[in-house]
C-alpha atoms as a PDB file:
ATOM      1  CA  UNK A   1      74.485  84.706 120.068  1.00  0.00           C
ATOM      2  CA  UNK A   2      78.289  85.277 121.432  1.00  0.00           C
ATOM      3  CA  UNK A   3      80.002  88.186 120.310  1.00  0.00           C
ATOM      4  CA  UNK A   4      82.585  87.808 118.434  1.00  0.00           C
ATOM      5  CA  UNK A   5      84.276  90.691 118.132  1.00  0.00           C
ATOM      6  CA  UNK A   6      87.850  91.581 119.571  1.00  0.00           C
ATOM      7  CA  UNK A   7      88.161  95.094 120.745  1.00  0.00           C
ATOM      8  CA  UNK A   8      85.136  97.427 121.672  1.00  0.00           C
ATOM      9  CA  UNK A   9      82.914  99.240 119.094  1.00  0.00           C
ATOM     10  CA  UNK A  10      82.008 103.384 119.371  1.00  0.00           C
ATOM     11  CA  UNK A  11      79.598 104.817 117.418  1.00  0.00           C
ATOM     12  CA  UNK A  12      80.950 107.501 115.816  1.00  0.00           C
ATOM     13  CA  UNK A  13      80.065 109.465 112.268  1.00  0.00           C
ATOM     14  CA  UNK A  14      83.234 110.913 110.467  1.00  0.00           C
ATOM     15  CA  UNK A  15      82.738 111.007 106.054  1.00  0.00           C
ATOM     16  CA  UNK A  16      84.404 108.468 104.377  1.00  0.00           C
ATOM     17  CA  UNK A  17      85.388 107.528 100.401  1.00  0.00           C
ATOM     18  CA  UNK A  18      86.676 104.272  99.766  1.00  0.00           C
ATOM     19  CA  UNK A  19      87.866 103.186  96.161  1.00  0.00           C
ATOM     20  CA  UNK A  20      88.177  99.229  95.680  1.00  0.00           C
ATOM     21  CA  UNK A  21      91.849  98.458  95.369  1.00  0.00           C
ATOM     22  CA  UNK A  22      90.895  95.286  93.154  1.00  0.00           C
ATOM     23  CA  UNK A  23      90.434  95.266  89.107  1.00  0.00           C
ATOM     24  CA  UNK A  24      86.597  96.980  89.734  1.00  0.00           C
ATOM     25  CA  UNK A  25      88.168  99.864  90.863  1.00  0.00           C
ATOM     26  CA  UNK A  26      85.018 100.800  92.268  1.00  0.00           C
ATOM     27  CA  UNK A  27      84.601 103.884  94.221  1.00  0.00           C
ATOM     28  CA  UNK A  28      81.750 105.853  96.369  1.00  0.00           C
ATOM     29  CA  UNK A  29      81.578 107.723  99.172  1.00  0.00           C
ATOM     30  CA  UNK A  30      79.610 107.560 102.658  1.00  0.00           C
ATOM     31  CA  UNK A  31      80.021 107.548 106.587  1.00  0.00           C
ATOM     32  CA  UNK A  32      81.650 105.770 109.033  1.00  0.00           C
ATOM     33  CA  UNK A  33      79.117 104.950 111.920  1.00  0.00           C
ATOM     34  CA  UNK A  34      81.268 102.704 114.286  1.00  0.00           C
ATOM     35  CA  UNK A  35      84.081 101.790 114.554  1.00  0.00           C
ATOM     36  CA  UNK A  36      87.027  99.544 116.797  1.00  0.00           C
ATOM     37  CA  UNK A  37      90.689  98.887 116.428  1.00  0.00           C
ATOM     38  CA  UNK A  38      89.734  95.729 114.498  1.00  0.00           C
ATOM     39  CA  UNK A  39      87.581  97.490 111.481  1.00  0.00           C
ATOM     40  CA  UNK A  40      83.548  99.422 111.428  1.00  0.00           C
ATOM     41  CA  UNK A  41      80.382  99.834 110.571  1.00  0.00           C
ATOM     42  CA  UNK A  42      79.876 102.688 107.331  1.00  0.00           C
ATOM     43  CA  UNK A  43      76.850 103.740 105.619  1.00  0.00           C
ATOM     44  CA  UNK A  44      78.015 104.010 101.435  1.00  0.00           C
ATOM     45  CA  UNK A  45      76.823 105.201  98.378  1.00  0.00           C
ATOM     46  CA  UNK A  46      78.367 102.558  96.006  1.00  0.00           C
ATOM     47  CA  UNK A  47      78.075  99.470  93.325  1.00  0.00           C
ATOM     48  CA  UNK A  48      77.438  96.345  95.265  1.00  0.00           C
ATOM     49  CA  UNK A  49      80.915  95.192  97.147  1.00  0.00           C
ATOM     50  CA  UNK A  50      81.549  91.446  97.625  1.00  0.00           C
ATOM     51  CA  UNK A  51      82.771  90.309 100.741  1.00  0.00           C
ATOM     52  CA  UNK A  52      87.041  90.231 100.969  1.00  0.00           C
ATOM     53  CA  UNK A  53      86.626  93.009  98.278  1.00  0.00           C
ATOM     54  CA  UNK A  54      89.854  95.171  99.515  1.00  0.00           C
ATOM     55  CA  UNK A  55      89.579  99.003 100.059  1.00  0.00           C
ATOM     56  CA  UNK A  56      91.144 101.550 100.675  1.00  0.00           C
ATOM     57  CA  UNK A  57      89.032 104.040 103.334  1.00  0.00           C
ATOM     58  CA  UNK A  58      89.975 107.786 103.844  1.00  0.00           C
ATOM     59  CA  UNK A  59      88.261 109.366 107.236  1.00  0.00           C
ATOM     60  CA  UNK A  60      87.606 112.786 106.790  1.00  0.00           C
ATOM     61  CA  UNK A  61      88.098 114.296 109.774  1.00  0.00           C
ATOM     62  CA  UNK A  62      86.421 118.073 110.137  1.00  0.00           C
ATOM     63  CA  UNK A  63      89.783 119.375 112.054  1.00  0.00           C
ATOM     64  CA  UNK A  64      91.047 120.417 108.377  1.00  0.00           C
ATOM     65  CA  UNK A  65      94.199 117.796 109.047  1.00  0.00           C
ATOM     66  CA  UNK A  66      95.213 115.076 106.803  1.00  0.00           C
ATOM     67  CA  UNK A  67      92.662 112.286 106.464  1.00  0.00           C
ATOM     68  CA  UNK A  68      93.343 108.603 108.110  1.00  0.00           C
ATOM     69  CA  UNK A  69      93.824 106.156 105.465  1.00  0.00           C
ATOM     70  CA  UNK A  70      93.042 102.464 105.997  1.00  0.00           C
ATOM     71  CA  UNK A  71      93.584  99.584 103.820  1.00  0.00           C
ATOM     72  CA  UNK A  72      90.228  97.213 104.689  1.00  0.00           C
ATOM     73  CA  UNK A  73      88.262  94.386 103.568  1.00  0.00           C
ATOM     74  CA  UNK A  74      84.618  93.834 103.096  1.00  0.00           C
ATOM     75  CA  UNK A  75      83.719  90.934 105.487  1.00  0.00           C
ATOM     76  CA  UNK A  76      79.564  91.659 104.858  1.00  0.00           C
ATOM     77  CA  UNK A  77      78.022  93.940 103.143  1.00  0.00           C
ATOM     78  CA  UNK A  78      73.944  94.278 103.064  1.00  0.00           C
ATOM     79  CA  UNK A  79      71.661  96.327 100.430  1.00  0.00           C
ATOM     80  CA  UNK A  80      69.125  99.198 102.049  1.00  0.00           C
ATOM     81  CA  UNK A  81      68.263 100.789  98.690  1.00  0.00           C
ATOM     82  CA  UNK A  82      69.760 100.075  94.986  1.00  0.00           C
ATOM     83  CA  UNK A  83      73.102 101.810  95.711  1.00  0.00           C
ATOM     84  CA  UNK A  84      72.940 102.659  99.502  1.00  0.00           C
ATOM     85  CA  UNK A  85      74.593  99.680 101.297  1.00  0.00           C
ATOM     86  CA  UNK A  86      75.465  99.345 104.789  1.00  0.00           C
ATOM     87  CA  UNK A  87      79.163  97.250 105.334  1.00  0.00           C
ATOM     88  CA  UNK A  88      81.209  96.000 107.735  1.00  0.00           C
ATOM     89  CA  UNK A  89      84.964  96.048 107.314  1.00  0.00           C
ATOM     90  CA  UNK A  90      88.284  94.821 108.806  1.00  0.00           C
ATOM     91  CA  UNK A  91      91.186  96.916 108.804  1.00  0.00           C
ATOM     92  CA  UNK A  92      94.315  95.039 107.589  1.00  0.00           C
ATOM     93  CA  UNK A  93      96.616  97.238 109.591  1.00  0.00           C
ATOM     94  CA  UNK A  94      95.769  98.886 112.767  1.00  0.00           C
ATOM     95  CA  UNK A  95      96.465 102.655 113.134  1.00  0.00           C
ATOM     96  CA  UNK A  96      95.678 103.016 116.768  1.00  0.00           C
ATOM     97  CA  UNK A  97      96.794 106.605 117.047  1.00  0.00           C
ATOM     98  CA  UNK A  98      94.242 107.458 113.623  1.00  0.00           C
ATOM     99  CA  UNK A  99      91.972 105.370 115.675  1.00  0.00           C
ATOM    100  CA  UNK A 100      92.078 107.394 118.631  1.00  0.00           C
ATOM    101  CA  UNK A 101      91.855 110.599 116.537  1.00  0.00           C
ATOM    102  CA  UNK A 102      88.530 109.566 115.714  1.00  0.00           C
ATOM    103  CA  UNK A 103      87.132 108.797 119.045  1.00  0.00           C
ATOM    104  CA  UNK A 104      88.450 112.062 120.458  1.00  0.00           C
ATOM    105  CA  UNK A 105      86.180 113.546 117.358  1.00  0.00           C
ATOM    106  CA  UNK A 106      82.845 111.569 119.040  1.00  0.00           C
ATOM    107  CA  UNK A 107      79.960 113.405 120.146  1.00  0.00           C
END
């Protein structure tokens, strides 16, 4: 299978909560557990999200400084227990300097 991603994915695991910025206004809360200047991988605690659902993401970083907020969309999303889903999301505008904040933050 060819990959078809862009840029490079890092693992990584930085909290997240994202709240659904369509009329479901759904919200939840989770971890991020990769992620690449294009979008990432997160492990959430939600209602189920359908794909192109648009989010908003905040990173909370443990350095005690302002989160990094990302406006995303669900491209897949995949069910691991009732209301635990794993996702995969596309950032809609690139922060590359939020983006490097979180890899300097891997372990």
């Amino acid at each position: 299978m060819q990959e078809r991603r862009m840029f490079e994915r890092f693992n990584i695991e930085i909290p997240v909560t994202i709240r659904s910025l369509d009329d479901k206004k759904i919200e939840g809360s989770g971890k991020i557990i990769n992620i690449s200047a294009g979008g990432g991988g997160m492990v959430v605690t939600t209602e189920y999200l359908l794909p192109q659902t648009p989010l908003e993401i905040q990173l909370l970083f443990p350095d005690g400084k302002d989160p990094l907020i990302a406006n995303a969309k669900v491209i897949w999303l995949k069910a691991m227990e009732p209301t635990l889903f794993l996702a995969g999301v596309q950032f809609e505008k690139v922060d590359f300097m939020g983006i490097a904040r979180a890899l300097r933050l891997r372990h």
